[in-house]
C-alpha atoms as a PDB file:
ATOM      1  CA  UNK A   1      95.431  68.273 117.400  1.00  0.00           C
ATOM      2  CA  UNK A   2      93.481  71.263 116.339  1.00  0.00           C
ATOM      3  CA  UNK A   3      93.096  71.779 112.419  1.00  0.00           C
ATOM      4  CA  UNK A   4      95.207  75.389 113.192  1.00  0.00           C
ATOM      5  CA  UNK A   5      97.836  73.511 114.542  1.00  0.00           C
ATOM      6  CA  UNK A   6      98.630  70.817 112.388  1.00  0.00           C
ATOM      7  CA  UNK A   7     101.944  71.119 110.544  1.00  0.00           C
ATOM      8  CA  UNK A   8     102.078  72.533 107.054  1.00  0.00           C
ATOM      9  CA  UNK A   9     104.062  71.511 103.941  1.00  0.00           C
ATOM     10  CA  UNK A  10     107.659  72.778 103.531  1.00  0.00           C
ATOM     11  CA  UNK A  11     106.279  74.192 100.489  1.00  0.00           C
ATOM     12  CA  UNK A  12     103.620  76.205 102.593  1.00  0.00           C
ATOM     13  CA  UNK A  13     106.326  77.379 105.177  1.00  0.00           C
ATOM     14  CA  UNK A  14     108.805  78.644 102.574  1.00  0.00           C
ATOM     15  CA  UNK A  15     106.134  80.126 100.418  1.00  0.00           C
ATOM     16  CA  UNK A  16     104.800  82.191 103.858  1.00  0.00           C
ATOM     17  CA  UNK A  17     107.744  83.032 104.358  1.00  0.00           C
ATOM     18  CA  UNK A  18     108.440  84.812 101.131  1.00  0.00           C
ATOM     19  CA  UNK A  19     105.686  86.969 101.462  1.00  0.00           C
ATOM     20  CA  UNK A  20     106.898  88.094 105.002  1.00  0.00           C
ATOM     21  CA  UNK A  21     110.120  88.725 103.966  1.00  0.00           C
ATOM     22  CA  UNK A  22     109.349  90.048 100.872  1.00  0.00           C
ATOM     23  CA  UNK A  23     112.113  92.114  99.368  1.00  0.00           C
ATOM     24  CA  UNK A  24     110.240  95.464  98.554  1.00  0.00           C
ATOM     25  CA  UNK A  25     106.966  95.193 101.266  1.00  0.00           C
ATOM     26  CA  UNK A  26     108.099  92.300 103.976  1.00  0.00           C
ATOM     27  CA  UNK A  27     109.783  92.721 107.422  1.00  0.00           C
ATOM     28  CA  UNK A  28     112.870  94.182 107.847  1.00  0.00           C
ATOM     29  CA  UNK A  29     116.349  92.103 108.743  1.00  0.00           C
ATOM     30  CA  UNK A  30     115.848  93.818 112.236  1.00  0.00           C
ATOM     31  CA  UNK A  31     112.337  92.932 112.455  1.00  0.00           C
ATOM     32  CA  UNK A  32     112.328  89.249 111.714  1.00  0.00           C
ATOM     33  CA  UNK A  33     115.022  89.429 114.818  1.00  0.00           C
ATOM     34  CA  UNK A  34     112.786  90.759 116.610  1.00  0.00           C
ATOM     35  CA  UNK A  35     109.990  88.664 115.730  1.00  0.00           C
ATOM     36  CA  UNK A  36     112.039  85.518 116.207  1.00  0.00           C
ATOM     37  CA  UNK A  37     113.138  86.560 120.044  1.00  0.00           C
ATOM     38  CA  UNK A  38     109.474  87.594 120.651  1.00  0.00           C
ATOM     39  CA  UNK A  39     108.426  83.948 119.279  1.00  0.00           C
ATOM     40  CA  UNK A  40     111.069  82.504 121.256  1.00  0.00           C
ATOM     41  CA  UNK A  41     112.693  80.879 117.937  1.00  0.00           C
ATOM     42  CA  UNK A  42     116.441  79.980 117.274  1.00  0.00           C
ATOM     43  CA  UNK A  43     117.814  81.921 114.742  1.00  0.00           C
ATOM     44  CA  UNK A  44     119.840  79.216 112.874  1.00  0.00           C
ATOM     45  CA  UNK A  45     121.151  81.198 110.152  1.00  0.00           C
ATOM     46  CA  UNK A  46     121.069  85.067 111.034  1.00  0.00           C
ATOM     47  CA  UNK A  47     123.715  85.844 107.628  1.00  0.00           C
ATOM     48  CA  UNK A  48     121.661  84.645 104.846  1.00  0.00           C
ATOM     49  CA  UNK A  49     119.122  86.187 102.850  1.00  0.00           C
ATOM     50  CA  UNK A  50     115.203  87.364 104.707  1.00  0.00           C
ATOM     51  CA  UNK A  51     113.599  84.587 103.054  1.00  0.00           C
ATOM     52  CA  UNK A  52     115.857  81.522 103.636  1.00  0.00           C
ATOM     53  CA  UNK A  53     116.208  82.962 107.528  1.00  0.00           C
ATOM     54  CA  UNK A  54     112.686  83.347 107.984  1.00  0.00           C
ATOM     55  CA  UNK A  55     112.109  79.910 106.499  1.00  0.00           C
ATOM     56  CA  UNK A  56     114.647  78.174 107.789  1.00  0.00           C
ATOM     57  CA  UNK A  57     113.748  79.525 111.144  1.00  0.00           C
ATOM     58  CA  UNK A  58     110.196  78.471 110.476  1.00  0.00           C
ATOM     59  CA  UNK A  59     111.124  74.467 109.310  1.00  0.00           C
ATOM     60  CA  UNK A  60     113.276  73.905 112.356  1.00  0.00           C
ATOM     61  CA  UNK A  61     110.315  74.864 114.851  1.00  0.00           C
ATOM     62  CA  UNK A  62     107.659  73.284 113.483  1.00  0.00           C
ATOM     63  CA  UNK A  63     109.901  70.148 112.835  1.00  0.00           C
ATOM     64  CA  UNK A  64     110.705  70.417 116.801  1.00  0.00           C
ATOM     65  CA  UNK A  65     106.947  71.107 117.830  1.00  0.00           C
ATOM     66  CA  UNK A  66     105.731  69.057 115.016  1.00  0.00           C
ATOM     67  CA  UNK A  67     102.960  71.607 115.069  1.00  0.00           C
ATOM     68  CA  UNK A  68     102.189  75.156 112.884  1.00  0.00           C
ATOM     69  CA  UNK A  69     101.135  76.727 116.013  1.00  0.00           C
ATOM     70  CA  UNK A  70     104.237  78.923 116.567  1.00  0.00           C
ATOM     71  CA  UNK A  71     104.261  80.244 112.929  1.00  0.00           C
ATOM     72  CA  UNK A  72     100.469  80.999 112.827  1.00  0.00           C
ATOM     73  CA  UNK A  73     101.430  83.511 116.134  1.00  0.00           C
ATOM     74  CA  UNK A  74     104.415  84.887 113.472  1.00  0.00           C
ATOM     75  CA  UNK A  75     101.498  87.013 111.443  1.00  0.00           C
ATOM     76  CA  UNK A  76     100.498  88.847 114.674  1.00  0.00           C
ATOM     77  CA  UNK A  77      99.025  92.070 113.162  1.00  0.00           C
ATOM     78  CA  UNK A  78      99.636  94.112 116.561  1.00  0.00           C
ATOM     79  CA  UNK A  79     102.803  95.683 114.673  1.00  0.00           C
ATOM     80  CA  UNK A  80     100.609  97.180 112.206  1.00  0.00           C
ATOM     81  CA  UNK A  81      98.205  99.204 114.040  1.00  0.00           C
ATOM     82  CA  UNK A  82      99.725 102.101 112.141  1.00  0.00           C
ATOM     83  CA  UNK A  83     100.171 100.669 108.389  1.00  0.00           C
ATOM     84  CA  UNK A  84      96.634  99.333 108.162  1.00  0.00           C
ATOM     85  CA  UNK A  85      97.373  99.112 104.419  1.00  0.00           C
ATOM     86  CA  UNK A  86     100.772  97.058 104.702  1.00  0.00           C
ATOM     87  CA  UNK A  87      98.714  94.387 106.875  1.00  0.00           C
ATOM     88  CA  UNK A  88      96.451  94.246 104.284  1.00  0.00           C
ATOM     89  CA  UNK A  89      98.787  93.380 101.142  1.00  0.00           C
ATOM     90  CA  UNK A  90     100.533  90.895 103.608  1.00  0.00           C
ATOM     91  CA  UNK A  91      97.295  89.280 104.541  1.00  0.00           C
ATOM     92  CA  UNK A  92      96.321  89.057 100.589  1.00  0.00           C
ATOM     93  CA  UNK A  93      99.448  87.382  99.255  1.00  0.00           C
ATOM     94  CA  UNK A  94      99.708  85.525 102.642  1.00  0.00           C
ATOM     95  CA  UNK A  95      95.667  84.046 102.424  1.00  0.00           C
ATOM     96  CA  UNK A  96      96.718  82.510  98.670  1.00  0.00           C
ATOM     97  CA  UNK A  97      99.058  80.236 100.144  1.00  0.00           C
ATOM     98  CA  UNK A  98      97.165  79.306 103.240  1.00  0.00           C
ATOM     99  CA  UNK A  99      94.283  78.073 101.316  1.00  0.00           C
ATOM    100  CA  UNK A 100      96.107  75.442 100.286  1.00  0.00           C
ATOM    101  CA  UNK A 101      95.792  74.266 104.046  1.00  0.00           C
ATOM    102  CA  UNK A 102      92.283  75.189 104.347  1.00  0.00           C
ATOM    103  CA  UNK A 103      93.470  78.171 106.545  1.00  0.00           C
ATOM    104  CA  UNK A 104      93.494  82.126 105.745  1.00  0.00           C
ATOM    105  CA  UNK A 105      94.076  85.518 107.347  1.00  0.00           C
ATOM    106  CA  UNK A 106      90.892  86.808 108.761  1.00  0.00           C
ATOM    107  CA  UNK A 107      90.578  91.252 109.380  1.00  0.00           C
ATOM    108  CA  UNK A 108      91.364  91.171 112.571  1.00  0.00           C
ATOM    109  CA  UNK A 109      94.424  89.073 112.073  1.00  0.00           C
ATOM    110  CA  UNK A 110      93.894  85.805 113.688  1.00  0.00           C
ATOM    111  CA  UNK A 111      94.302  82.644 111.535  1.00  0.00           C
ATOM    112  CA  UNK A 112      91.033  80.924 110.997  1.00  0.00           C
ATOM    113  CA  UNK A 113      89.361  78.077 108.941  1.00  0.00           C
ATOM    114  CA  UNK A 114      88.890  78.376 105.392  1.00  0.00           C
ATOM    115  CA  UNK A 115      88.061  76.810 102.376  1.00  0.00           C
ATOM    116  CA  UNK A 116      90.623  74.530 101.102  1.00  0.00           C
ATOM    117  CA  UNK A 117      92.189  74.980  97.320  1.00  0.00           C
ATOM    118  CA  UNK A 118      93.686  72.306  95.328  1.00  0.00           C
ATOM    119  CA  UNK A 119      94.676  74.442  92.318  1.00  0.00           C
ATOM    120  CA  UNK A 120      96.351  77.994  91.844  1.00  0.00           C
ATOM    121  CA  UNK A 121      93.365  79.015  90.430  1.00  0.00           C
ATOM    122  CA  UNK A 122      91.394  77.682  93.688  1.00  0.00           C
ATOM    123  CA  UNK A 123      94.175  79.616  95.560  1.00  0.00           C
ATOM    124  CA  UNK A 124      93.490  82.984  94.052  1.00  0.00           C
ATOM    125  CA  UNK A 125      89.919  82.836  93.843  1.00  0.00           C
ATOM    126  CA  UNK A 126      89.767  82.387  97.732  1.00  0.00           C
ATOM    127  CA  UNK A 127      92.091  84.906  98.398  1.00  0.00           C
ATOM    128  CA  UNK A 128      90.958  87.217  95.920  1.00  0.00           C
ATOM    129  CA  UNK A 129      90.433  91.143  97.411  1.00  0.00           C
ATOM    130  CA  UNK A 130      89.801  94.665  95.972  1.00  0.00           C
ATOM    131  CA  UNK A 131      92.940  94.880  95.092  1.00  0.00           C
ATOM    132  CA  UNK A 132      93.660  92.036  93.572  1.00  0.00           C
ATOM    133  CA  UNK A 133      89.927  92.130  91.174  1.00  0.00           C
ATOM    134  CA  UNK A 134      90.846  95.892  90.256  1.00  0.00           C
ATOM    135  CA  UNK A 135      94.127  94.339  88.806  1.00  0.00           C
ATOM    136  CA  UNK A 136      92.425  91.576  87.005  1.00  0.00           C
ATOM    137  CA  UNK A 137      89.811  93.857  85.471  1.00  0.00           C
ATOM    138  CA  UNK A 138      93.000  96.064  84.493  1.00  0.00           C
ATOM    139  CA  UNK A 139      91.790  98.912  85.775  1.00  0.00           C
ATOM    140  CA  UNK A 140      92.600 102.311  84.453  1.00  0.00           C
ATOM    141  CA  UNK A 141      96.534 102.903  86.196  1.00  0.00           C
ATOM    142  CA  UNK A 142      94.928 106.653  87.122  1.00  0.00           C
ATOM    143  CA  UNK A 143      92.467 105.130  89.213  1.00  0.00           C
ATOM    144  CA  UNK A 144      94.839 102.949  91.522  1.00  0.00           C
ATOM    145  CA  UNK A 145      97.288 106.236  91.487  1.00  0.00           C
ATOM    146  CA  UNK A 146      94.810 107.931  92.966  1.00  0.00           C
ATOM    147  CA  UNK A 147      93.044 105.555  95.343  1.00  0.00           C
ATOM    148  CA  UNK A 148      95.681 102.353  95.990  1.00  0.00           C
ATOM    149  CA  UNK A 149      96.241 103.908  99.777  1.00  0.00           C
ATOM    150  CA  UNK A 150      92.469 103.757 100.762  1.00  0.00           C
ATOM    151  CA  UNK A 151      92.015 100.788  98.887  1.00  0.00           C
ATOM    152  CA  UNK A 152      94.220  98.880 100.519  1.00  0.00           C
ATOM    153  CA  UNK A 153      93.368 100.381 104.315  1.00  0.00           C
ATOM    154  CA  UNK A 154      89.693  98.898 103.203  1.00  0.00           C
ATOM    155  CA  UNK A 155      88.668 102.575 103.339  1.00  0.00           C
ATOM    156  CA  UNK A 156      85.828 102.345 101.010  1.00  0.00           C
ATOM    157  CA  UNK A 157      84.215 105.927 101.605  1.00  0.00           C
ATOM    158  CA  UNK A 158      87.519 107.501 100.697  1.00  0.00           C
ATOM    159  CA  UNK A 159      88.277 105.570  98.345  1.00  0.00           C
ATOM    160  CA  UNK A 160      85.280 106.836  95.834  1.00  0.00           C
ATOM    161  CA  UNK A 161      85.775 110.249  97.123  1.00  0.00           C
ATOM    162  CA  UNK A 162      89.827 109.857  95.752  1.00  0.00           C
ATOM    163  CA  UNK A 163      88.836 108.407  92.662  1.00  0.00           C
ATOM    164  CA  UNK A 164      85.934 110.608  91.451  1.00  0.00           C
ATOM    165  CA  UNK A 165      88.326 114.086  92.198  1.00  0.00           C
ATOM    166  CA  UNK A 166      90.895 111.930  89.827  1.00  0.00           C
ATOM    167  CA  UNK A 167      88.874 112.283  86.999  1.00  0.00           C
ATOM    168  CA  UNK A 168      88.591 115.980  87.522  1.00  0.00           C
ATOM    169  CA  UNK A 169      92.109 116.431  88.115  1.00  0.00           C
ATOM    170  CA  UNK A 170      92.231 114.848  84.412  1.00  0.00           C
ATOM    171  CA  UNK A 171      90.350 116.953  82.898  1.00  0.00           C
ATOM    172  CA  UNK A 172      92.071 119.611  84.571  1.00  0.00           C
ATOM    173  CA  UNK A 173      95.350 118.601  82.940  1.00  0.00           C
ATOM    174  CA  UNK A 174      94.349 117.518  79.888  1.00  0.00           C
ATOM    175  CA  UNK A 175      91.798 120.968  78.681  1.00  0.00           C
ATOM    176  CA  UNK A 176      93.678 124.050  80.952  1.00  0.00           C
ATOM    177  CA  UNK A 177      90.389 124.073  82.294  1.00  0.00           C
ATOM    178  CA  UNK A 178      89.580 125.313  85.232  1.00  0.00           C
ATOM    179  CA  UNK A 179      86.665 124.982  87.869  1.00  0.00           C
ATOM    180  CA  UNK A 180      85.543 121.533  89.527  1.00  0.00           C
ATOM    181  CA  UNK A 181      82.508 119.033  89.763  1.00  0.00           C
ATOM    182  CA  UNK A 182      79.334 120.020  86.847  1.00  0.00           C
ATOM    183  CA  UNK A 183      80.983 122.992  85.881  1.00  0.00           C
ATOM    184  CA  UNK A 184      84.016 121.646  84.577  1.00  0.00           C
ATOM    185  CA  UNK A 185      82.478 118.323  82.912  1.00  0.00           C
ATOM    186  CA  UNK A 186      80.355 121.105  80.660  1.00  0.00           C
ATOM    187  CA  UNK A 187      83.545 123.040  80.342  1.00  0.00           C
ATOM    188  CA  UNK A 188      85.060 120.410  78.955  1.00  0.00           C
ATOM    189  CA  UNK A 189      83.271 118.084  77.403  1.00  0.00           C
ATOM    190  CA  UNK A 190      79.884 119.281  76.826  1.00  0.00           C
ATOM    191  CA  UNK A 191      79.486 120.324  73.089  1.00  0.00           C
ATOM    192  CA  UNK A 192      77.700 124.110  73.811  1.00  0.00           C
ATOM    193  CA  UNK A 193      76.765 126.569  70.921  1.00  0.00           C
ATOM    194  CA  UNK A 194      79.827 125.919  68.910  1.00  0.00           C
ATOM    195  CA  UNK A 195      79.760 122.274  69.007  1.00  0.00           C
ATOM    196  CA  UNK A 196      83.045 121.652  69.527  1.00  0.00           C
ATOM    197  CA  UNK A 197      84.239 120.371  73.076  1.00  0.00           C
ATOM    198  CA  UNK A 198      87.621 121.167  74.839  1.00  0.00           C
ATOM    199  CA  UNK A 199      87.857 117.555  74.594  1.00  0.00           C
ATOM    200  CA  UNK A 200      86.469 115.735  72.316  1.00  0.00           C
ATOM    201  CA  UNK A 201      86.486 111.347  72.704  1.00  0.00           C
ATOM    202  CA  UNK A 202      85.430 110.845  68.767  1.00  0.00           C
ATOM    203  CA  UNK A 203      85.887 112.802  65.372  1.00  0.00           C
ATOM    204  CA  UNK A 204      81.720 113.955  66.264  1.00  0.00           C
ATOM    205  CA  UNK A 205      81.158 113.553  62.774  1.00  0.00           C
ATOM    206  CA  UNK A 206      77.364 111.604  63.431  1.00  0.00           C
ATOM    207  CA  UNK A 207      74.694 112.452  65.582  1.00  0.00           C
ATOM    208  CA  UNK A 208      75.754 109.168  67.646  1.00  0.00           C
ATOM    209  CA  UNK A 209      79.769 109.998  68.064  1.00  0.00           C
ATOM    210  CA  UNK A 210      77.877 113.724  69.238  1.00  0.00           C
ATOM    211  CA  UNK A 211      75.309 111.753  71.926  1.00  0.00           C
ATOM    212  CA  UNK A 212      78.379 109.541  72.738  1.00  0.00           C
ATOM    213  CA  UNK A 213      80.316 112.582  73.610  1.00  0.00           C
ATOM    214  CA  UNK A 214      77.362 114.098  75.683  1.00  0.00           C
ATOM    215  CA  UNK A 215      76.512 111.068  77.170  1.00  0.00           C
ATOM    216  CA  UNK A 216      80.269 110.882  78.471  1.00  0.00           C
ATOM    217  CA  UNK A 217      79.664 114.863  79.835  1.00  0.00           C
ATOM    218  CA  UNK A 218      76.362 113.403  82.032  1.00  0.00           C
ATOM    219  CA  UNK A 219      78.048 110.378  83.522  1.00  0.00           C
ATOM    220  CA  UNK A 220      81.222 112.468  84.500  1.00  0.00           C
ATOM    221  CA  UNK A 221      78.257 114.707  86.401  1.00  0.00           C
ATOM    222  CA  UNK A 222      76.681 111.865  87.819  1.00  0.00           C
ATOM    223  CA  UNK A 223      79.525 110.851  89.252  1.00  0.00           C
ATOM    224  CA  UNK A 224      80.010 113.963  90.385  1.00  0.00           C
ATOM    225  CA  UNK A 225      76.557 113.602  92.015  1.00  0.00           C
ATOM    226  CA  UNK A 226      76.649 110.325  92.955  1.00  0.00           C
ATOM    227  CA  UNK A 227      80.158 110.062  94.825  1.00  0.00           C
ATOM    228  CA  UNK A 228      82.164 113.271  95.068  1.00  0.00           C
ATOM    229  CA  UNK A 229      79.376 115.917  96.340  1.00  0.00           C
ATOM    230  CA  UNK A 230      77.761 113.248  98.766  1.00  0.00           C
ATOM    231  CA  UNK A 231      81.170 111.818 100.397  1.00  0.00           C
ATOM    232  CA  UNK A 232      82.650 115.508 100.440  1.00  0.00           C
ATOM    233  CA  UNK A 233      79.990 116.617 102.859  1.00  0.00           C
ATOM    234  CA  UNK A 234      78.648 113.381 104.070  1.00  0.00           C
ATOM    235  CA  UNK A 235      79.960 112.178 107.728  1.00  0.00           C
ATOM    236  CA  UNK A 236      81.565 108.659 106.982  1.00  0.00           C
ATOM    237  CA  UNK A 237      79.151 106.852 109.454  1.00  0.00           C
ATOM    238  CA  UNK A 238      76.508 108.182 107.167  1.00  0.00           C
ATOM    239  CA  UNK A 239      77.965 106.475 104.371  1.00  0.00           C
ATOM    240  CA  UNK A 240      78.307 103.209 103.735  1.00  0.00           C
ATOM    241  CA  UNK A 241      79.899 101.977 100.749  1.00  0.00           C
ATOM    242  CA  UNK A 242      79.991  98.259 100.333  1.00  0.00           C
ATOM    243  CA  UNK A 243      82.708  95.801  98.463  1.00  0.00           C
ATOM    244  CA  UNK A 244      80.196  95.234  95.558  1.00  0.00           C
ATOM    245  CA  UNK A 245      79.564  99.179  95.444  1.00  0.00           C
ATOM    246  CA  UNK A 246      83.269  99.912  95.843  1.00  0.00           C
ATOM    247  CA  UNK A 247      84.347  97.668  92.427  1.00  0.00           C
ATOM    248  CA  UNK A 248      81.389  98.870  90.095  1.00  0.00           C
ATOM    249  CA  UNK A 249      82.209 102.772  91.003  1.00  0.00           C
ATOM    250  CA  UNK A 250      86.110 102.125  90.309  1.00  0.00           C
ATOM    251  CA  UNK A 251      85.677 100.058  87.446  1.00  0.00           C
ATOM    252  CA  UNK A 252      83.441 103.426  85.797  1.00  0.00           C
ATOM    253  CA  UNK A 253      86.010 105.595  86.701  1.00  0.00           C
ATOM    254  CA  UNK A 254      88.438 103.060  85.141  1.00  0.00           C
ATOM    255  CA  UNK A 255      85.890 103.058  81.666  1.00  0.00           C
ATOM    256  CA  UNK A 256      85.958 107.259  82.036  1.00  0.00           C
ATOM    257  CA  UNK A 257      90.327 107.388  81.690  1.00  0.00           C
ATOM    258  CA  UNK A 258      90.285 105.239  79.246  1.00  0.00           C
ATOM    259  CA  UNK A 259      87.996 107.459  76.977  1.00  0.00           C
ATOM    260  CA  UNK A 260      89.832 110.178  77.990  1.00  0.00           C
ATOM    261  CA  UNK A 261      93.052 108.325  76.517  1.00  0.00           C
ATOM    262  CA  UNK A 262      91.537 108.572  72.710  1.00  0.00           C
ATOM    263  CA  UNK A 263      90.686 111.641  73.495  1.00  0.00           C
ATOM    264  CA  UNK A 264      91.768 114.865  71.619  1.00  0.00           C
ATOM    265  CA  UNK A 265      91.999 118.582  72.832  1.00  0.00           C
ATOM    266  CA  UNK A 266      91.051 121.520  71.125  1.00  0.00           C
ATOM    267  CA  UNK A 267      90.700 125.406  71.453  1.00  0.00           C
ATOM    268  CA  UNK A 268      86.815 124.834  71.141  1.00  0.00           C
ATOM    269  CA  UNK A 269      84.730 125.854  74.592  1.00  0.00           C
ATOM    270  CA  UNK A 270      80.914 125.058  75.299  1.00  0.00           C
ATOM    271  CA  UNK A 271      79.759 128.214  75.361  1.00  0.00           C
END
């Protein structure tokens, strides 16, 4: 019997089957009916709750085929041609419970051969995506506001472009300022004749707390240069932004809100 077919553990089955029938992002009471006719499975107990249907549902087949095959078919992704990001968190949280049977998720949906986990830990280093780092590193909560969506659709272009306008939107809110990109990272933070910033991230007392402060200014810019000018006007084809790319760019922006959280706001301008 292939490796893909072999049955799993109850534990396995009833675990998958939590994540499909999650309460706030899994399939609907309607569609696991409809995924059950489709799969040709007996609905043994259509009244109880998602999760003990779904598993249930899943036990009795496999114990009657005495093979996973049916319930690898169950994570079809054809149904989410237009929630790219939903199939995405499902194929996450569904790959950290797989690797426990050496199996996982793959982008285009099919259930392949993976590495095999003996230990959480194991578990959620296999599965481990964007997402799921950005949440370990605890990124700033104003990044993944902004950028979750494209995140999650793997849209890595978009992504940058959503998070870089977030920390101009900040500024926006935070100073009354006005104006985008250079112009309002001087605006705001640059310290100008008068020394004294619209926002300032430190009491600017020394000549370092004043060369942190205007080193915060140029790396706003240069973000500005690096990732919201070039994938504003940039085709997408002409742009490719890599996993490795994608976490270091987010996890600036993250370092940016959070000196913008100490920060303090005055009447001061930089000119």
């Amino acid at each position: 019997m292939s490796e893909l077919q072999t049955p799993w553990s109850y534990t396995v089955l009833k675990t998958i089957s939590d994540v499909l029938a999650d309460t706030s992002d899994g399939l609907t009471g309607r569609e696991i009916g409809d995924l059950l006719f489709r799969l040709r499975m007996e609905d043994p107990i259509p009244t109880t709750t998602k999760r003990d249907r779904l598993g249930e549902t899943f036990v009795a087949r496999q114990n009657n085929d005495q093979s996973s095959k049916r319930i690898v078919t169950a994570m079809d992704p054809v149904r989410y041609r237009s929630q790219p990001e939903l199939f995405a968190l499902r194929q996450d949280r569904l790959n950290e419970h797989l690797a426990f049977v050496g199996l996982r998720v793959n982008d285009e949906g099919k259930v392949a051969k993976g590495a095999v986990a003996q230990t959480l830990d194991e578990a959620a280093r296999i599965a481990t995506s964007i997402r799921d780092e950005l949440h370990r590193r605890k990124c700033h909560p104003e990044v993944l506001r902004y950028c979750s969506l494209e995140v999650l659709k793997k849209a890595h272009f978009h992504a940058c472009l959503e998070a870089s306008k977030s920390i101009f939107d900040r500024l926006r809110s935070l100073t009354g300022a006005s104006g985008d990109g250079a112009v309002l990272a001087d605006d705001a933070l640059a310290l100008g004749k008068s020394g004294v910033p619209m926002l300032a991230i430190n009491s600017l007392r020394t000549q370092t707390e004043k060369d942190e402060q205007t080193g915060l200014a140029n790396l706003v810019k240069g973000l500005n240069g690096l990732y919201r000018n070039p994938t504003a006007h940039d085709p997408r084809l002409n742009r490719t932004i890599n996993d490795d790319e994608l976490l270091e760019v987010l996890t600036i922006v993250s370092m940016v809100h959070r000196r913008f959280d100490g920060a303090s706001a005055s009447n001061g301008g930089s000119s």
